[in-house]
Every structure is written in C-alpha cells, then in structure tokens.
N, C-alpha and C. Protein backbone atom coordinates (compact mmCIF):
# COMPACT_ATOMS: atom_id res chain seq x y z
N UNK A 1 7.39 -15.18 -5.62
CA UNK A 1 6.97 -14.48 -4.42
C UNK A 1 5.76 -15.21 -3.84
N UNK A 2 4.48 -14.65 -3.60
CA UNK A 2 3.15 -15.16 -3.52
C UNK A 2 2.76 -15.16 -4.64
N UNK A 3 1.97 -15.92 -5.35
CA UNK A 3 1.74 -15.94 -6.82
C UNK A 3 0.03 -15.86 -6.17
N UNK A 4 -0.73 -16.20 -4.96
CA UNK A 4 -1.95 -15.92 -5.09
C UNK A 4 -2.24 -14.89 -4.03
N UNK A 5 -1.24 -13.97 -3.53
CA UNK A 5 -1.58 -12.76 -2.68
C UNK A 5 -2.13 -11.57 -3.94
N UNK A 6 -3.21 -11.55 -3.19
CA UNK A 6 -4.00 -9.80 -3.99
C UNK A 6 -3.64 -8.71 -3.48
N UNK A 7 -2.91 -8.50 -2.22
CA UNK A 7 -2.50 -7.44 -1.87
C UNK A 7 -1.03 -7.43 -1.21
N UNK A 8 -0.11 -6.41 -1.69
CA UNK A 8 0.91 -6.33 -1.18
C UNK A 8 0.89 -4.78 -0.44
N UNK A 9 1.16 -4.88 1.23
CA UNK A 9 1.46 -4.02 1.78
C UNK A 9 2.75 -3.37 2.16
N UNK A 10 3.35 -2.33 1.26
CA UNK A 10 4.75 -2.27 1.30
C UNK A 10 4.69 -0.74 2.49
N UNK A 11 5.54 -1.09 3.51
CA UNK A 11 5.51 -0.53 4.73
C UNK A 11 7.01 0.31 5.16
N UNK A 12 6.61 1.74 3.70
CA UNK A 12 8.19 2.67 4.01
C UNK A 12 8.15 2.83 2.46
N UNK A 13 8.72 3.58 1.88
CA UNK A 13 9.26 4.24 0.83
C UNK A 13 10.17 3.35 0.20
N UNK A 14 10.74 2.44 1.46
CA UNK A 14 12.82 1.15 0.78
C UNK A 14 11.11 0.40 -0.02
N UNK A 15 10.55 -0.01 1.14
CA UNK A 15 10.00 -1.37 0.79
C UNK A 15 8.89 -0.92 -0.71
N UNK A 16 8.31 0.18 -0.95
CA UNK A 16 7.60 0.61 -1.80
C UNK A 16 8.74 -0.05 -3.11
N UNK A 17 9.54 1.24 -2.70
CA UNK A 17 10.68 0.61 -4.75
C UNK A 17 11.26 -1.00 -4.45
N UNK A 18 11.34 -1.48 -3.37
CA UNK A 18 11.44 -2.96 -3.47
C UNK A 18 10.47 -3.15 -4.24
N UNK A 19 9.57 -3.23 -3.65
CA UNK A 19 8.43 -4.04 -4.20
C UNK A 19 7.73 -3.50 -5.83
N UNK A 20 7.96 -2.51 -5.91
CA UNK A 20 8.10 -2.10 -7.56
C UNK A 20 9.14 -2.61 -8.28
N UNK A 21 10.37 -2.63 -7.79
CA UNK A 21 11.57 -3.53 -8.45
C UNK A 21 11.00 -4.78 -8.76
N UNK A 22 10.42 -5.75 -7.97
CA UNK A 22 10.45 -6.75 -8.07
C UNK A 22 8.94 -7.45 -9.00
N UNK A 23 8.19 -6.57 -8.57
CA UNK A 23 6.83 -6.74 -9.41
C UNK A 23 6.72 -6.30 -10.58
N UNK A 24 7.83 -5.26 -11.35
CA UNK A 24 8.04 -4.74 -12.37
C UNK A 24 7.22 -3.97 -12.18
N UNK A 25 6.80 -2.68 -11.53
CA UNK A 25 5.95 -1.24 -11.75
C UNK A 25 6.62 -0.64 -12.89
N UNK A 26 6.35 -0.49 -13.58
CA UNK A 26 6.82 0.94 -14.36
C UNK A 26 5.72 1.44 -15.36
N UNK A 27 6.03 2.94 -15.28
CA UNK A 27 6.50 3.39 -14.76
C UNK A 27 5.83 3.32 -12.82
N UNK A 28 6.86 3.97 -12.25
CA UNK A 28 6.86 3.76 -10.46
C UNK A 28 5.85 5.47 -10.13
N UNK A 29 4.69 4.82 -9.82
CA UNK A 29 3.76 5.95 -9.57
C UNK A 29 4.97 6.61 -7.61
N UNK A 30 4.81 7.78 -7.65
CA UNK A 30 5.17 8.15 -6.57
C UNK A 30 4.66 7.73 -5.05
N UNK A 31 5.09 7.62 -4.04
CA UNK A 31 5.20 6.88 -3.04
C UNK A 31 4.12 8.06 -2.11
N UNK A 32 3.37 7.76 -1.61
CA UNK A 32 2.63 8.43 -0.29
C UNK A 32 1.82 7.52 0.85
N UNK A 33 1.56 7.71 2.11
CA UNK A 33 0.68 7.10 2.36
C UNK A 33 -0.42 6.97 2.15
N UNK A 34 -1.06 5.47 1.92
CA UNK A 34 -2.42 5.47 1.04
C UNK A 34 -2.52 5.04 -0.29
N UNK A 35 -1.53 4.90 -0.85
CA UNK A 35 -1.07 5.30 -2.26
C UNK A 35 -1.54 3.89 -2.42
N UNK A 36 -2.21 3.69 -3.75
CA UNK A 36 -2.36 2.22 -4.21
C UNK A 36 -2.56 2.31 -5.33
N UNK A 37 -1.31 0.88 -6.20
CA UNK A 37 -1.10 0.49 -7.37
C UNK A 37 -1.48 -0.43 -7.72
N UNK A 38 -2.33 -0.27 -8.44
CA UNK A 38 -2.49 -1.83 -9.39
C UNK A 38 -1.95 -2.44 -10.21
N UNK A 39 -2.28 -3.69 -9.78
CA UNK A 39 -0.67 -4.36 -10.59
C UNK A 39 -1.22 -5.22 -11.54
N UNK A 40 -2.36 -5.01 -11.84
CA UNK A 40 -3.35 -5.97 -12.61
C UNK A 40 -3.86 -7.38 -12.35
N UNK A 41 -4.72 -7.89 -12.77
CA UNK A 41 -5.73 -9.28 -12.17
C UNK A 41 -6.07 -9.19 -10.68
N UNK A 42 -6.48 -7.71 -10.49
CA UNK A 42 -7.05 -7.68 -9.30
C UNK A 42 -6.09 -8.05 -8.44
N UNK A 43 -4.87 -7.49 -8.56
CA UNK A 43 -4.13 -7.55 -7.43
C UNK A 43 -3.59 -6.27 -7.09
N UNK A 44 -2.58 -5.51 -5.68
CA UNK A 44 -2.66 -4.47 -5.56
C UNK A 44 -1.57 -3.84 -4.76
N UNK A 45 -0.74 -3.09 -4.80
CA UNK A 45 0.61 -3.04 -3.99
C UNK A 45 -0.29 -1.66 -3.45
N UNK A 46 0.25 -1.55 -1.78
CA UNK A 46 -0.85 -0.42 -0.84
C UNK A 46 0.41 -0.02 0.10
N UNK A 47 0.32 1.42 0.08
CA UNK A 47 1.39 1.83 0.62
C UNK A 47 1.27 2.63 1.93
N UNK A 48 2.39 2.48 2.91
CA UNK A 48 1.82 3.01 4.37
C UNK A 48 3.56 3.80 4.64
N UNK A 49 3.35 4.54 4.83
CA UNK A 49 4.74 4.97 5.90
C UNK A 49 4.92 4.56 6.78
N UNK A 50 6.16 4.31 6.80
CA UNK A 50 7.13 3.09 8.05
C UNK A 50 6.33 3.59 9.53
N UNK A 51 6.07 2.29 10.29
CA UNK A 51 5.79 2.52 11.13
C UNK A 51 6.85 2.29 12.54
N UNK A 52 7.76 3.56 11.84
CA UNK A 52 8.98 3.68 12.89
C UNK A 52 9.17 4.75 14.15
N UNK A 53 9.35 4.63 15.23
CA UNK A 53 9.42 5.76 16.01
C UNK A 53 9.30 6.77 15.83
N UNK A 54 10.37 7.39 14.57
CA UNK A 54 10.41 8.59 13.92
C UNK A 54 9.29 9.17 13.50
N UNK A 55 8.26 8.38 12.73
CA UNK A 55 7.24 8.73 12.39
C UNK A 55 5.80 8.35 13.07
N UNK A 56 6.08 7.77 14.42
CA UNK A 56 5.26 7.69 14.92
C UNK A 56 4.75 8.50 16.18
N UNK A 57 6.49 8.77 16.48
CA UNK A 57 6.86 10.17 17.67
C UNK A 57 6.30 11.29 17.18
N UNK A 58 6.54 12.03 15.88
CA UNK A 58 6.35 13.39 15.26
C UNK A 58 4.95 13.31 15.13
N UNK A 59 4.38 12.23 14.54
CA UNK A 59 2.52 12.17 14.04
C UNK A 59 2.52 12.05 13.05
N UNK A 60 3.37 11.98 12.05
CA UNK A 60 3.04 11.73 10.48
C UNK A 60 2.30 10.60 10.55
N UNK A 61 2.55 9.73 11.31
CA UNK A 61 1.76 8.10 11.17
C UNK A 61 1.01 8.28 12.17
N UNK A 62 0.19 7.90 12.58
CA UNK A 62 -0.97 7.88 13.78
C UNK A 62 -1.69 6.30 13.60
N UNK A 63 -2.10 6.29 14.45
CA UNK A 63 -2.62 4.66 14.93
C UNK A 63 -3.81 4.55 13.71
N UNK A 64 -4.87 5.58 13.32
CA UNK A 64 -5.75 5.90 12.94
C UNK A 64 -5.38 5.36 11.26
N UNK A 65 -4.02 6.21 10.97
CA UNK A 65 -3.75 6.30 9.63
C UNK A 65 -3.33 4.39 9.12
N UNK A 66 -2.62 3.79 9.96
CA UNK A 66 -1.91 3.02 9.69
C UNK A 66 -3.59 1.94 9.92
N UNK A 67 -4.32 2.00 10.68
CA UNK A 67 -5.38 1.40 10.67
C UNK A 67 -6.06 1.58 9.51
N UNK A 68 -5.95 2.40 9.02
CA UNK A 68 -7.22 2.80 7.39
C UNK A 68 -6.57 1.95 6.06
N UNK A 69 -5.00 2.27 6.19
CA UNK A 69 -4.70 1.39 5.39
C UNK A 69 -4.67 0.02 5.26
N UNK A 70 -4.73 -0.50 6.68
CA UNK A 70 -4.78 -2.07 7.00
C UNK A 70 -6.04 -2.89 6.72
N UNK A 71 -6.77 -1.63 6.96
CA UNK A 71 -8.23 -1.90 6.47
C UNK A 71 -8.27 -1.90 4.85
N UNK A 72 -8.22 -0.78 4.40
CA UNK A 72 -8.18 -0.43 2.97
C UNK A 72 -7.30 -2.10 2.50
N UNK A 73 -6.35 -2.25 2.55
CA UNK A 73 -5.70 -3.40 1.59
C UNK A 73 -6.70 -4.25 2.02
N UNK A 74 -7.14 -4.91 3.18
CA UNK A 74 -8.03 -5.76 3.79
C UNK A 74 -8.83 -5.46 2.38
N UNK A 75 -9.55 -4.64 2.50
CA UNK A 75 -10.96 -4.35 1.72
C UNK A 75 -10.62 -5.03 -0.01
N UNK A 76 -9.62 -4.50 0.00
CA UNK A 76 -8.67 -4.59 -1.57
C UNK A 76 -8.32 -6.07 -2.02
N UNK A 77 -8.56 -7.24 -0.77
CA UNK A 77 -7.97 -8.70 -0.77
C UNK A 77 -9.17 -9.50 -1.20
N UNK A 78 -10.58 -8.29 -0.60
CA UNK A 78 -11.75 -9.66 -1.08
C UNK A 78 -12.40 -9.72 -2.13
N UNK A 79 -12.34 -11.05 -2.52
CA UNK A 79 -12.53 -11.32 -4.64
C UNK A 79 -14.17 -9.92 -4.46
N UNK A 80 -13.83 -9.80 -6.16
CA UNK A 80 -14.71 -9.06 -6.72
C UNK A 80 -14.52 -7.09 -6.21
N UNK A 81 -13.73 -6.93 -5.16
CA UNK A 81 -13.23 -5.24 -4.82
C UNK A 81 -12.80 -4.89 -6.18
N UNK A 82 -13.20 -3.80 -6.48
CA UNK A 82 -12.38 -2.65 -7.26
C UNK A 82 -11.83 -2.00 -6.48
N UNK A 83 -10.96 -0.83 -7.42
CA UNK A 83 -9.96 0.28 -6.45
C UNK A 83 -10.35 1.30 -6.78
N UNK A 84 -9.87 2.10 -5.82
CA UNK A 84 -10.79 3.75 -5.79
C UNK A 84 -11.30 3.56 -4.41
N UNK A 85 -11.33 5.20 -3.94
CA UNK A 85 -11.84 5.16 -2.74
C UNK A 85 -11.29 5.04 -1.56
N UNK A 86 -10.16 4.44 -1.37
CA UNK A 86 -9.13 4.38 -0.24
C UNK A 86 -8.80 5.37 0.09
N UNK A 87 -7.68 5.75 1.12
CA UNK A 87 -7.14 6.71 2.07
C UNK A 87 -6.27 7.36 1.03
N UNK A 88 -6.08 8.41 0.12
CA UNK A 88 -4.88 8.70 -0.40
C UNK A 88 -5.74 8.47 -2.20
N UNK A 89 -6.64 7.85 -2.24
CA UNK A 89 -7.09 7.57 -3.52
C UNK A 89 -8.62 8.02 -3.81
N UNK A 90 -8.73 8.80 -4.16
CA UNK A 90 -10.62 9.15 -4.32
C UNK A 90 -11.32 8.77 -5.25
C-alpha cells in the first residue's frame, strides 16, 4: 500500500472494513464518525462518513464535521502526535 503514510482516511463504512481487511484490524473496533484506530508505529486509520449527497442533504455530515476530521488525521500525520482527543475520541 503506502508503507510510509501515518494516516489512513477511510471515507464511509465500505471503505472503513476495506481498509481493516487489508491492514489486518482485528479485532474491527466499530465504525463512527471520528472514530480512530491505531494501527501501531504511530500510524492511524480515521474515520469520516461518506461524503455523499445522502448524507450531506439530511446533515449527518456537515462541512464542519468532515473539516474536524481532516484536521484531526492532519494533526495525527505529524511525527511525535499521540491519539486521544479527536472528534469521536476523548
């Protein structure tokens, strides 16, 4: 895959268990927005709900939300971050 990406932003619930399939999560912590897994050596799979009409028409996703997380993984990419503290993680 990327062997030196620290953050993977999986964008939808398909792409969440993709990306647990493929990174080997297990067990597969449950899917929310915000949600962030560590995948160890400071690297980090960060999860957002699809930013599809559907969920952008109704409000589950808002410009706001999908910005915190973009930020949050941002925050999560530069050497020396711990986790904790993100949108979805206290």
């Amino acid at each position: 895959m990327f062997p030196d990406a620290r953050v993977v932003l999986a964008l939808g619930g398909f792409a969440y268990e993709a990306c647990c399939r493929v990174l080997g999560v297990r067990p597969r912590p449950a899917f929310g927005h915000g949600a962030e897994v560590p995948l160890g050596e400071g690297r980090w799979l960060v999860c957002s709900y699809h930013p599809s009409q559907q969920n952008t028409f109704t409000g589950r996703l808002t410009e706001q939300m999908l910005d915190g997380v973009i930020c949050r993984a941002w925050q999560l990419s530069l050497p020396g971050t711990r986790g904790g503290g993100g949108p979805g993680n206290p």
